[in-house]
Protein backbone atom coordinates (compact mmCIF):
# COMPACT_ATOMS: atom_id res chain seq x y z
CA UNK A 1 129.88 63.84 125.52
CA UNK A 2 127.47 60.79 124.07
CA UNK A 3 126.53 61.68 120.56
CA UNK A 4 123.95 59.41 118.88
CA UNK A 5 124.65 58.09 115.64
CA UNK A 6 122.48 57.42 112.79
CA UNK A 7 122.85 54.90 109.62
CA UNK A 8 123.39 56.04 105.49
CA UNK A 9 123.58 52.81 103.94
CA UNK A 10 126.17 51.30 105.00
CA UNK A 11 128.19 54.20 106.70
CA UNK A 12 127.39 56.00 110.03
CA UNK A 13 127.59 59.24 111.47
CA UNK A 14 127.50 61.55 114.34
CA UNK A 15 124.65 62.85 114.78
CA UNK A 16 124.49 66.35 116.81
CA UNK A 17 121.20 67.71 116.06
CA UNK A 18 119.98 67.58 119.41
CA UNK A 19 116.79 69.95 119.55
CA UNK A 20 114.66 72.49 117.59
CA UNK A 21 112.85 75.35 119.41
CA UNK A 22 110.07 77.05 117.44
CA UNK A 23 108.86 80.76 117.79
CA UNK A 24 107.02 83.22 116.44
CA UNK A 25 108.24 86.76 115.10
CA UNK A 26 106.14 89.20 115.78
CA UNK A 27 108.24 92.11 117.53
CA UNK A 28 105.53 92.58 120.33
CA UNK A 29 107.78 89.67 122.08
CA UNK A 30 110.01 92.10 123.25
CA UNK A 31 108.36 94.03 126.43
CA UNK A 32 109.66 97.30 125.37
CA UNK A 33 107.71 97.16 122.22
CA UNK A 34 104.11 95.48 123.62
CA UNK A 35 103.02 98.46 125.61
CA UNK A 36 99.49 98.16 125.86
CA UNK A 37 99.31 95.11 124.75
CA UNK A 38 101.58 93.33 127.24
CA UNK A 39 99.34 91.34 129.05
CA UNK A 40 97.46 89.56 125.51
CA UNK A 41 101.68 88.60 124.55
CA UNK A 42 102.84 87.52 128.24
CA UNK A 43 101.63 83.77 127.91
CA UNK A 44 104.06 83.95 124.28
CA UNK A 45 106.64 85.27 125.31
CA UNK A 46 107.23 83.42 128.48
CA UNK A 47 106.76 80.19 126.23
CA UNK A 48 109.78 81.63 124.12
CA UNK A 49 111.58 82.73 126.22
CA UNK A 50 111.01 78.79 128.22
CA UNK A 51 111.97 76.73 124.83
CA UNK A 52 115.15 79.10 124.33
CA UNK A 53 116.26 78.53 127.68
CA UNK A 54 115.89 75.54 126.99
CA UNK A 55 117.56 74.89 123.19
CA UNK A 56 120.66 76.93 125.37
CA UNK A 57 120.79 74.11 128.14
CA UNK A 58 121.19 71.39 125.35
CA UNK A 59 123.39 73.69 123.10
CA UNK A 60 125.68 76.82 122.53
CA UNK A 61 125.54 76.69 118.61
CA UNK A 62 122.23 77.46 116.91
CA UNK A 63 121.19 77.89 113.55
CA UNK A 64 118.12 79.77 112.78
CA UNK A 65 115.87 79.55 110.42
CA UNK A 66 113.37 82.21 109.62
CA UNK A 67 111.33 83.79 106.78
CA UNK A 68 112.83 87.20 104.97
CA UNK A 69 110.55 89.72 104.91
CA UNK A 70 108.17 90.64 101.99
CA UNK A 71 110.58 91.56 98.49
CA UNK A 72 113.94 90.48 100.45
CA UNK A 73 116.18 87.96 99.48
CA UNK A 74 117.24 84.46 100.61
CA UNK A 75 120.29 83.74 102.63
CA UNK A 76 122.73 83.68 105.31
CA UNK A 77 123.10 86.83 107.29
CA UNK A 78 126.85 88.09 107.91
CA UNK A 79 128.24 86.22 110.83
CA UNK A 80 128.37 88.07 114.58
CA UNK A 81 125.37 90.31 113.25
CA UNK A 82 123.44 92.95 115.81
CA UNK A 83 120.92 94.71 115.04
CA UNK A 84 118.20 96.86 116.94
CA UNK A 85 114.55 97.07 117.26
CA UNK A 86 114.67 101.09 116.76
CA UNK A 87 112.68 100.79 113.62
CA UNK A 88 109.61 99.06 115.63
CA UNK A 89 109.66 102.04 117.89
CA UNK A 90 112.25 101.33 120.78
CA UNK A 91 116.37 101.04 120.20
CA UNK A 92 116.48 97.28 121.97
CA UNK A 93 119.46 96.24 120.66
CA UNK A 94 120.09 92.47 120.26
CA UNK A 95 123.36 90.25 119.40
CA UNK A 96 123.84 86.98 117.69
CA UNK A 97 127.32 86.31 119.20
CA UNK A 98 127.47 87.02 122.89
CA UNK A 99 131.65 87.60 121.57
CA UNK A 100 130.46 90.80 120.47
CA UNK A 101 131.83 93.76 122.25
CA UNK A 102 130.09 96.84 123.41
CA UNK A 103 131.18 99.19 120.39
CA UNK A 104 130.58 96.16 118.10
CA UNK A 105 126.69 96.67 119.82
CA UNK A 106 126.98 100.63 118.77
CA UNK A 107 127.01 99.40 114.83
CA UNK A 108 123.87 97.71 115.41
CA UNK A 109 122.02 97.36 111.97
CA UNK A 110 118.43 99.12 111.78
CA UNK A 111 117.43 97.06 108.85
CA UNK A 112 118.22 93.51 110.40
CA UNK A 113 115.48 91.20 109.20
CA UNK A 114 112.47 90.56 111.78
CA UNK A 115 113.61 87.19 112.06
CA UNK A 116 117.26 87.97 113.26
CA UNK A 117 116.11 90.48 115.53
CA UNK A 118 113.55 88.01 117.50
CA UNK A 119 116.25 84.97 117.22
CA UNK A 120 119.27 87.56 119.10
CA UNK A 121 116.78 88.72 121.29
CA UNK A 122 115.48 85.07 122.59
CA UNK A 123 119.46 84.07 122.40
CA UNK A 124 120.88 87.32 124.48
CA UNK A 125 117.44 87.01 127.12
CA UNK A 126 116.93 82.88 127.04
CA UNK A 127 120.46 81.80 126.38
CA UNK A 128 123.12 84.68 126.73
CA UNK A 129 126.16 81.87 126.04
CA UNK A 130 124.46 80.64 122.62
CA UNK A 131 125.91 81.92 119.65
CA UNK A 132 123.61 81.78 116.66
CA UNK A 133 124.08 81.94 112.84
CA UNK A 134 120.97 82.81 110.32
CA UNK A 135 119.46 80.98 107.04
CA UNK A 136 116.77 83.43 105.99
CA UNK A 137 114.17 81.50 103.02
CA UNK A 138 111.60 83.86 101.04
CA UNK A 139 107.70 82.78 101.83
CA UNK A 140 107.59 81.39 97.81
CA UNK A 141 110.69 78.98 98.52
CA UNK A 142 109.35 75.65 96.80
CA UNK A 143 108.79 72.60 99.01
CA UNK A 144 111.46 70.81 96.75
CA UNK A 145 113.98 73.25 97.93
CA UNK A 146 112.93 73.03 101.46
CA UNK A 147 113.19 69.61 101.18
CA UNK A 148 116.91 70.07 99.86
CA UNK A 149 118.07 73.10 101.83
CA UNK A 150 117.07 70.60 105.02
CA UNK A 151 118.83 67.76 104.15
CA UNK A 152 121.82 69.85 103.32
CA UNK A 153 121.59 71.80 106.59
CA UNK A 154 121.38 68.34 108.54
CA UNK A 155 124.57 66.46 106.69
CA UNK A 156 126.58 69.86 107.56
CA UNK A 157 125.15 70.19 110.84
CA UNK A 158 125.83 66.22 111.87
CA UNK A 159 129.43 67.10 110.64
CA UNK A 160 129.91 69.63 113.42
CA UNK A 161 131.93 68.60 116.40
CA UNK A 162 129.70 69.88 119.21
CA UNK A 163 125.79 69.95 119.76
CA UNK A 164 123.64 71.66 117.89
CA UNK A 165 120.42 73.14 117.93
CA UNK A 166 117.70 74.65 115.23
CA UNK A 167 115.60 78.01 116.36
CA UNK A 168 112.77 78.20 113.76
CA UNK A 169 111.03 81.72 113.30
CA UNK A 170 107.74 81.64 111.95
CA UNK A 171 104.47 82.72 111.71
CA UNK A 172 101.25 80.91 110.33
CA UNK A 173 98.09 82.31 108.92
CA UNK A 174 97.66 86.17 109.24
CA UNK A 175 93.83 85.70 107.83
CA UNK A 176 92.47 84.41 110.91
CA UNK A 177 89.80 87.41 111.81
CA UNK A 178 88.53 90.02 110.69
CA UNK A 179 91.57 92.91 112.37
CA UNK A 180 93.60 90.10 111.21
CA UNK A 181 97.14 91.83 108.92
CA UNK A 182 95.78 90.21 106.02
CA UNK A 183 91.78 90.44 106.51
CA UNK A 184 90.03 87.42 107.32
CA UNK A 185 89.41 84.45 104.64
CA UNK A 186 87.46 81.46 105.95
CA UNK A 187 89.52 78.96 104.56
CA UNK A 188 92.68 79.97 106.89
CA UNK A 189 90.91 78.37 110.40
CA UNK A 190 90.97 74.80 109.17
CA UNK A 191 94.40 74.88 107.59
CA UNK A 192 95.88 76.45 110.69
CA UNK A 193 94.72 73.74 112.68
CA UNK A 194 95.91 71.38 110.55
CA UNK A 195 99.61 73.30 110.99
CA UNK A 196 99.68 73.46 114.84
CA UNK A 197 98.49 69.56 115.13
CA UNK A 198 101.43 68.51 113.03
CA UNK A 199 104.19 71.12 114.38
CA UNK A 200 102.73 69.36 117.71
CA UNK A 201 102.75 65.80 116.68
CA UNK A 202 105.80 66.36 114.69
CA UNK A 203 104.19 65.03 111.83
CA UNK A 204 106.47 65.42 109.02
CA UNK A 205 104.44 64.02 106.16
CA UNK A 206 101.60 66.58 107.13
CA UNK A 207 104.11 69.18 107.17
CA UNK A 208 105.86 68.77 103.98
CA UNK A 209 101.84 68.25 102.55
CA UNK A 210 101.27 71.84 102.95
CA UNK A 211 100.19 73.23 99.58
CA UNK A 212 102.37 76.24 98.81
CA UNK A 213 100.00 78.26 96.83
CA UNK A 214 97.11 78.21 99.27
CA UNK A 215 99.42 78.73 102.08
CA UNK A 216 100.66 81.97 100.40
CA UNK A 217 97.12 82.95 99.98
CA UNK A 218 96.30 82.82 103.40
CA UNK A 219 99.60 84.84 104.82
CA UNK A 220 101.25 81.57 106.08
CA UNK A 221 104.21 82.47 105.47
CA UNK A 222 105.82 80.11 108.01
CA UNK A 223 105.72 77.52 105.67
CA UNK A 224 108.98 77.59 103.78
CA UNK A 225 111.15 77.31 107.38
CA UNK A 226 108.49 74.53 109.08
CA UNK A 227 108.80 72.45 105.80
CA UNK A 228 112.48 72.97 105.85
CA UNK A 229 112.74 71.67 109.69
CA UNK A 230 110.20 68.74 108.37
CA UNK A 231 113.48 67.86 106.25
CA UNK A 232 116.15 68.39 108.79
CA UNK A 233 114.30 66.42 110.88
CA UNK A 234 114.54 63.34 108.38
CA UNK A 235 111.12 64.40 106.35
CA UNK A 236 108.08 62.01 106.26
CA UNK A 237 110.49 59.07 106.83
CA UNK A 238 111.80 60.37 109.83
CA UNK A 239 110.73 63.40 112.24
CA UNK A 240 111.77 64.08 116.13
CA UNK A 241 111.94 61.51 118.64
CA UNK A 242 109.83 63.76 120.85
CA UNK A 243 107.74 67.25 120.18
CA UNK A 244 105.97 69.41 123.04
CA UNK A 245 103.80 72.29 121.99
CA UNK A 246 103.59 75.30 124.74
CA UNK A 247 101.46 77.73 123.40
CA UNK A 248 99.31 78.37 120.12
CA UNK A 249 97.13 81.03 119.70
CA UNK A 250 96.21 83.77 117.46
CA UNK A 251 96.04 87.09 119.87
CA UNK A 252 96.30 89.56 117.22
CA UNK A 253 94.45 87.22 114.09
CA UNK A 254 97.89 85.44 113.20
CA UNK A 255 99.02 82.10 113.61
CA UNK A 256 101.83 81.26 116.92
CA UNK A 257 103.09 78.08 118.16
CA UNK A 258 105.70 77.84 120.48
CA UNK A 259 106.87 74.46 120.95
CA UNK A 260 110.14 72.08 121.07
CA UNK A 261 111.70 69.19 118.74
CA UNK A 262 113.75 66.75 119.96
CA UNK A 263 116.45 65.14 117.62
């Protein structure tokens, strides 16, 4: 295995950060739970489903990072999780460790976080070998700390022995129409175009540019975990040698982009 290397001053290290796929979370991803609506979240999910595949072909160790919902906390989920989707409607249940055995599965947790529930489904249906750990960040987590919390992530991850790979869960603007979760405000068109031409470009600087306040006025509560990738990536000095955007779109009046980093 060929690991590139990058330079800090005058030492150098490994670098195994190979690839960051990005995804939204809403739950109609899984096709148990999109009933009527399967055929608006078909062009989604197959671009999920494609970049997971695809983070699995370059890597079996994935870190996710995703937004905790509304009043949770911060943090790093318990490793070898599973949860289910039974709360949403339908009992899809959904590991983070493909190690985990069958009555490991019947424990499943019915209040894992939205995030870690769309990150072990994408693993178990796009890359069944992958096993995946969890950072979850609130929606109010300061750029500052996104800006630490990433370079932190990327020193420990570049210590690691074997490839690894980011799955970002996130959603943008959920003011984008009127039916829209969080009604529409006129302002949130502009500054979600302004999101899904940098998470294309991989535009770091734009990305950690993102005003926190106005973001959190307009639902986007992807922020925090894009602006912490922005960092792991390197930040406005730095950002991915290559990034390919497969779907964005706003079906239901928030904010999606599927798309891939590469390291």
């Amino acid at each position: 295995m060929t690991l590139r290397r990058r330079h800090l001053g005058s030492t150098t290290v490994a670098q195994v950060l190979t690839a960051a796929a990005l995804v939204p979370s809403p739950p109609l991803l899984v096709p148990e739970l999109a009933g009527a609506a399967a055929t608006e979240t078909d062009r989604f999910r197959q671009a999920a489903l494609e970049v997971s595949a695809r983070l699995g072909g370059a890597c079996d160790e994935w870190t996710v990072i995703g937004v905790a919902e509304p009043g949770s906390p911060g943090g790093w989920l318990p490793a070898a999780s599973s949860g289910t989707f039974a709360g949403f409607g339908v009992d899809v249940r959904v590991r983070l460790d493909p190690g985990l055995s069958g009555d490991d599965d019947a424990e499943a947790d019915r209040s894992m976080p939205l995030a870690a529930l769309i990150a072990g489904w994408l693993r178990g249906a796009g890359a069944p070998a992958a096993r995946a750990r969890v950072l979850l960040l609130t929606a109010d987590t300061p750029p500052a700390d996104c800006a630490r919390i990433g370079a932190e992530l990327r020193a420990e991850l570049d210590s690691r022995a074997l490839p690894q790979g980011l799955l970002v869960v996130a959603d943008g603007a959920n003011t984008l129409t009127d039916k829209a979760p969080g009604a529409f405000d006129s302002r949130s068109g502009a500054v979600q175009s302004a999101v899904d031409e940098a998470l294309e470009a991989g535009d770091c600087a734009a990305i950690e540019a993102l005003d926190a306040d106005l973001c959190a006025e307009l639902g986007l509560s992807g922020r925090a975990a894009w602006q912490t990738l922005s960092a792991a990536f390197g930040g406005g000095c730095g950002g991915p040698r290559k990034s390919e955007t497969l779907y964005t779109g706003a079906p239901f009046g928030v904010g999606y982009h599927v798309g891939m980093w590469m390291a």
